[in-house]
Protein backbone atom coordinates (compact mmCIF):
# COMPACT_ATOMS: atom_id res chain seq x y z
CA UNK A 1 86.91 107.53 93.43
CA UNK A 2 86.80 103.86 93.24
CA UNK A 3 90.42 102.20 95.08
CA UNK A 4 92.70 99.27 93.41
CA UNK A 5 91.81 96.27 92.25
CA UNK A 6 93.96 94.19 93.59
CA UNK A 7 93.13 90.71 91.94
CA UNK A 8 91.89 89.33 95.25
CA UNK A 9 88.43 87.47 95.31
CA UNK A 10 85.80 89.42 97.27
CA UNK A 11 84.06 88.24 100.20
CA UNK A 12 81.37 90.42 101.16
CA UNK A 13 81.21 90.77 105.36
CA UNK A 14 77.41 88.93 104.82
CA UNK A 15 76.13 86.67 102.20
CA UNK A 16 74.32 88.44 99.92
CA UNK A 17 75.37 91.82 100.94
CA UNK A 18 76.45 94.45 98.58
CA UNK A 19 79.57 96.38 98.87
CA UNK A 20 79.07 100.12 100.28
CA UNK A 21 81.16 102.26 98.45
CA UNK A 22 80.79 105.14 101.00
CA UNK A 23 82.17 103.08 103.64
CA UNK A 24 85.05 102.37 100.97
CA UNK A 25 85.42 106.15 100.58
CA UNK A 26 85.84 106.51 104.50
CA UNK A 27 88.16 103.73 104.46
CA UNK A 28 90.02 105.61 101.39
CA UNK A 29 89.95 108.83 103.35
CA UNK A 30 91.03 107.82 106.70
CA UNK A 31 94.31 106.35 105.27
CA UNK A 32 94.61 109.41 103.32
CA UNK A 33 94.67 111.35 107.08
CA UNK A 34 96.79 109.47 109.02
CA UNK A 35 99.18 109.05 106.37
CA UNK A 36 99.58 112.85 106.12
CA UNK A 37 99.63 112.77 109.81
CA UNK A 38 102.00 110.15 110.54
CA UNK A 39 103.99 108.98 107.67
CA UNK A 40 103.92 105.56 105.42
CA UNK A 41 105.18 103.43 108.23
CA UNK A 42 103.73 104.63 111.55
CA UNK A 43 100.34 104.68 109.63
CA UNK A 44 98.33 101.69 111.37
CA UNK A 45 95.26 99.62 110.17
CA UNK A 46 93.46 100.54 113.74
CA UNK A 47 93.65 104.01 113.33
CA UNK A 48 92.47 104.03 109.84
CA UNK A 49 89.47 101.46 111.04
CA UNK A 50 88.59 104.05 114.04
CA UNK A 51 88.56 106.68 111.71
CA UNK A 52 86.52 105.43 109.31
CA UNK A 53 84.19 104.47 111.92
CA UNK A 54 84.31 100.74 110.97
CA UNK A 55 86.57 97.60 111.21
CA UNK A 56 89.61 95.88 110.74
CA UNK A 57 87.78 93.18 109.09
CA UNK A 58 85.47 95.66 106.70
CA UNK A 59 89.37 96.63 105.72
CA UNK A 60 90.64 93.11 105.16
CA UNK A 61 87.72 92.31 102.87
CA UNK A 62 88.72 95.08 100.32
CA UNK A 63 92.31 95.12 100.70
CA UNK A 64 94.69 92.48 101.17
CA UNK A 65 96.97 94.32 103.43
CA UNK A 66 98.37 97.90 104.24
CA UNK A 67 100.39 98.08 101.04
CA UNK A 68 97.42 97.58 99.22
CA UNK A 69 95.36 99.87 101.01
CA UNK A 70 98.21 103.14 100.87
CA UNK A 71 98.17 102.47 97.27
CA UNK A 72 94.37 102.40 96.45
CA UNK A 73 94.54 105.27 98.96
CA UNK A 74 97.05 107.14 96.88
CA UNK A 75 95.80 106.34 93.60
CA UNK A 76 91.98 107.62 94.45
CA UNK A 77 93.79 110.91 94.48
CA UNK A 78 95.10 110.48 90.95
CA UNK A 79 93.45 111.39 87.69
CA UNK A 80 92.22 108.43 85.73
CA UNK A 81 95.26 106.91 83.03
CA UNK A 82 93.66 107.12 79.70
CA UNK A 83 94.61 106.43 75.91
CA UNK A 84 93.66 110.08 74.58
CA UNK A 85 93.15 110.11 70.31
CA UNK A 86 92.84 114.00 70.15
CA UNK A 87 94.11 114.35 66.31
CA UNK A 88 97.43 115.52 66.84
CA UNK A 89 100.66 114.46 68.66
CA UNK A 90 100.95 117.40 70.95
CA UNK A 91 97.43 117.13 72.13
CA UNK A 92 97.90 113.80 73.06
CA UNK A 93 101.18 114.09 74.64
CA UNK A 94 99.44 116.46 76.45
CA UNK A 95 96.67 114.41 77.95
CA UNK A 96 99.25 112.19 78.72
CA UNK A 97 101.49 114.76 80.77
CA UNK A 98 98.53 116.41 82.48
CA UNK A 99 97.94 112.63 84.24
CA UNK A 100 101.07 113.58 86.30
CA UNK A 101 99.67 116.93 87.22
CA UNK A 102 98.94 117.05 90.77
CA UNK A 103 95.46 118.14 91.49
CA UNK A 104 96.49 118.99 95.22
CA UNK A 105 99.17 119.53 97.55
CA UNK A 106 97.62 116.56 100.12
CA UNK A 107 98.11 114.45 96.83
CA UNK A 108 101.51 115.09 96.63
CA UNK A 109 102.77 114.48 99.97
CA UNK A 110 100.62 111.30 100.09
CA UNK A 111 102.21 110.39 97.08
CA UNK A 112 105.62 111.39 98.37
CA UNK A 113 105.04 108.99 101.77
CA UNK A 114 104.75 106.47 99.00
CA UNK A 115 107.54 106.88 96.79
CA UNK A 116 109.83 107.43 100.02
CA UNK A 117 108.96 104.02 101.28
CA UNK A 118 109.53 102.47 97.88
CA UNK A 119 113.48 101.76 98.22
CA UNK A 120 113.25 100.22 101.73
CA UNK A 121 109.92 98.23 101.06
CA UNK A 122 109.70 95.72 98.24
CA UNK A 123 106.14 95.34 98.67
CA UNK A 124 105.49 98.81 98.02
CA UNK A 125 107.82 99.01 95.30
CA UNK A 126 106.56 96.65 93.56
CA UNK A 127 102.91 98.01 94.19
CA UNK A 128 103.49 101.13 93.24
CA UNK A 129 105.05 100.88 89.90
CA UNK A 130 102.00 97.98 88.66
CA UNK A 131 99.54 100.60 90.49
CA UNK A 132 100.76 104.30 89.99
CA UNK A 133 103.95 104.39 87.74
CA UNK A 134 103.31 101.70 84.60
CA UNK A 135 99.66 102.58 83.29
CA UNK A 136 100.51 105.92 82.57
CA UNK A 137 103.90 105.02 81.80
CA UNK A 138 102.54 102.81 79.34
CA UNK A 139 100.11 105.10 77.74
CA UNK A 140 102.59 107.76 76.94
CA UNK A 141 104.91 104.90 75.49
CA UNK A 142 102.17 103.95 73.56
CA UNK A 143 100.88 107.46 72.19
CA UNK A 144 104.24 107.64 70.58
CA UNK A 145 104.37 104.52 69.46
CA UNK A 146 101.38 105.21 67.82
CA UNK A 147 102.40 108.28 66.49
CA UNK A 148 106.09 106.90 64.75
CA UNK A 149 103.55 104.09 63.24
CA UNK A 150 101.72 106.72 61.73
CA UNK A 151 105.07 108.58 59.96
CA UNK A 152 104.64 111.13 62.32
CA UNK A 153 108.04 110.37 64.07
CA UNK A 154 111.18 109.26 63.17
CA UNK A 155 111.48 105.44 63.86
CA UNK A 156 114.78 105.89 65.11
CA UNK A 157 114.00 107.69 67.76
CA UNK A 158 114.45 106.20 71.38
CA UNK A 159 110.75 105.81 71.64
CA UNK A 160 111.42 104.18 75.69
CA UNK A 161 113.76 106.72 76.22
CA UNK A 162 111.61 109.95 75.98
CA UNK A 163 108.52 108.24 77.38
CA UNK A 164 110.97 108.02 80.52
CA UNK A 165 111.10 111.24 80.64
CA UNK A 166 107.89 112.47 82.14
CA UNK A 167 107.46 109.86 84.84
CA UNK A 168 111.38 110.72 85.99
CA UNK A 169 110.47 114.19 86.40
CA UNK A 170 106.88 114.03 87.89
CA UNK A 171 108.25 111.54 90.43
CA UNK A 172 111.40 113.84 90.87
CA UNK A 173 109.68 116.67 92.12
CA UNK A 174 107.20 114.55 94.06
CA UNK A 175 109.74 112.62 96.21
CA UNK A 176 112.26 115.35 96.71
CA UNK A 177 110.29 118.65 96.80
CA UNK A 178 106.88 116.75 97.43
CA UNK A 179 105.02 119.21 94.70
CA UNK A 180 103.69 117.80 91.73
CA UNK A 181 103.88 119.10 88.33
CA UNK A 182 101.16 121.80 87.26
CA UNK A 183 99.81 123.23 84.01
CA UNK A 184 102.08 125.00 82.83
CA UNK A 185 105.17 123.00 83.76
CA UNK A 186 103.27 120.05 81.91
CA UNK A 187 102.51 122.25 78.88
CA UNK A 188 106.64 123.44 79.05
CA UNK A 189 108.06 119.74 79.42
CA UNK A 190 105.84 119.09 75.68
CA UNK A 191 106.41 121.90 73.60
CA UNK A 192 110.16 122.38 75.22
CA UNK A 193 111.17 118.80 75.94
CA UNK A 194 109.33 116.10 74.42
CA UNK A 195 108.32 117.43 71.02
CA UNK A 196 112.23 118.36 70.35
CA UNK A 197 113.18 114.99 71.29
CA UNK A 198 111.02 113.60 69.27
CA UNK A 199 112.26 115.75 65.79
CA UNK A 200 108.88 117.45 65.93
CA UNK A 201 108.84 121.20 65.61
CA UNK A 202 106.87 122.81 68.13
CA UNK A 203 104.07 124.73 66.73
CA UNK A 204 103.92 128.73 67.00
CA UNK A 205 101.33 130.53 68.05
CA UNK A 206 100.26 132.92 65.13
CA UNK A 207 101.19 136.26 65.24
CA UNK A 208 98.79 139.23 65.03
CA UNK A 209 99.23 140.85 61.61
């Protein structure tokens, strides 16, 4: 999976020479090793370099720094954040949620190194939320958004409030019990949590006759 964009110009290592995304993939999974191996801050750009069988300049040209690198690490292990339209306001909140499921348990303790670091590192912090924490933030926010626009849900509702919900939890269990959520969890925390707190009724499944 493609890493961060992190704003900076590129400068390819010669004129004229395209970018290799397998190198970029080594690069990716290198970090990805010796941060499971050593932990956020004892995880060095030389190491990663040797493992990936390249550079610390072949690094430098695709990521700013080690901050920047952790996190494109991290989020290459994430699914893609996207603005689902599936017809109904479960199914969406749904697609939302299921961004927050965990596809592995190497993803969630990579994840975990990063959150950990996050209240002693500004950098990080900072990096994280933009990176990991607000787009799917933001998409959930705006799925209900959408959805109290559209009559669906009560305007009073605390909109923020309930979209907070999921990320507290996901990043809950990561940082403290380093497991991510997983299907059904994610399909619980809709139909028990946030439909409720959004006034909608869940729906039953029908019963045989």
């Amino acid at each position: 999976m493609p890493g961060v964009t992190t704003g900076e110009p590129e400068t390819p290592a010669t004129l004229g020479r395209p970018r290799d995304p397998d190198l970029e993939q080594a690069i990716l999974d290198a970090t990805v090793e010796v941060i499971l191996q050593r932990g956020y801050s004892a995880t060095k750009l030389d190491e990663i370099a040797r493992r990936a069988g390249t550079g610390k300049a072949a690094i430098y040209r695709r990521w700013a720094s080690k901050t920047d690198l952790v996190i494109a690490a991290a989020q290459s292990l994430q699914a893609e954040v996207t603005l689902p339209d599936e017809g109904s306001l479960r199914d969406d909140l749904l697609v939302c949620v299921r961004h927050y499921v965990t596809p592995t348990a190497r993803a969630a303790l990579v994840l975990a190194n990063v959150l950990n670091e996050m209240p002693h590192d500004d950098d990080v912090r900072e990096a994280a939320i933009a990176s990991i924490a607000r787009p799917a933030a933001q998409a959930l926010r705006t799925v209900i958004d959408r959805w109290i626009a559209g009559g669906a849900v009560d305007p009073a509702v605390p909109a923020g409030l309930v979209a907070s919900i999921v990320p507290s939890m996901a990043f809950h269990r990561v940082a403290l019990l380093r497991q991510g959520l997983d299907e059904e969890t994610a399909v619980a925390l809709v139909d028990s949590v946030l439909l409720p707190a959004l006034g909608v009724a869940t729906p039953r499944p029908a019963c045989d006759a």
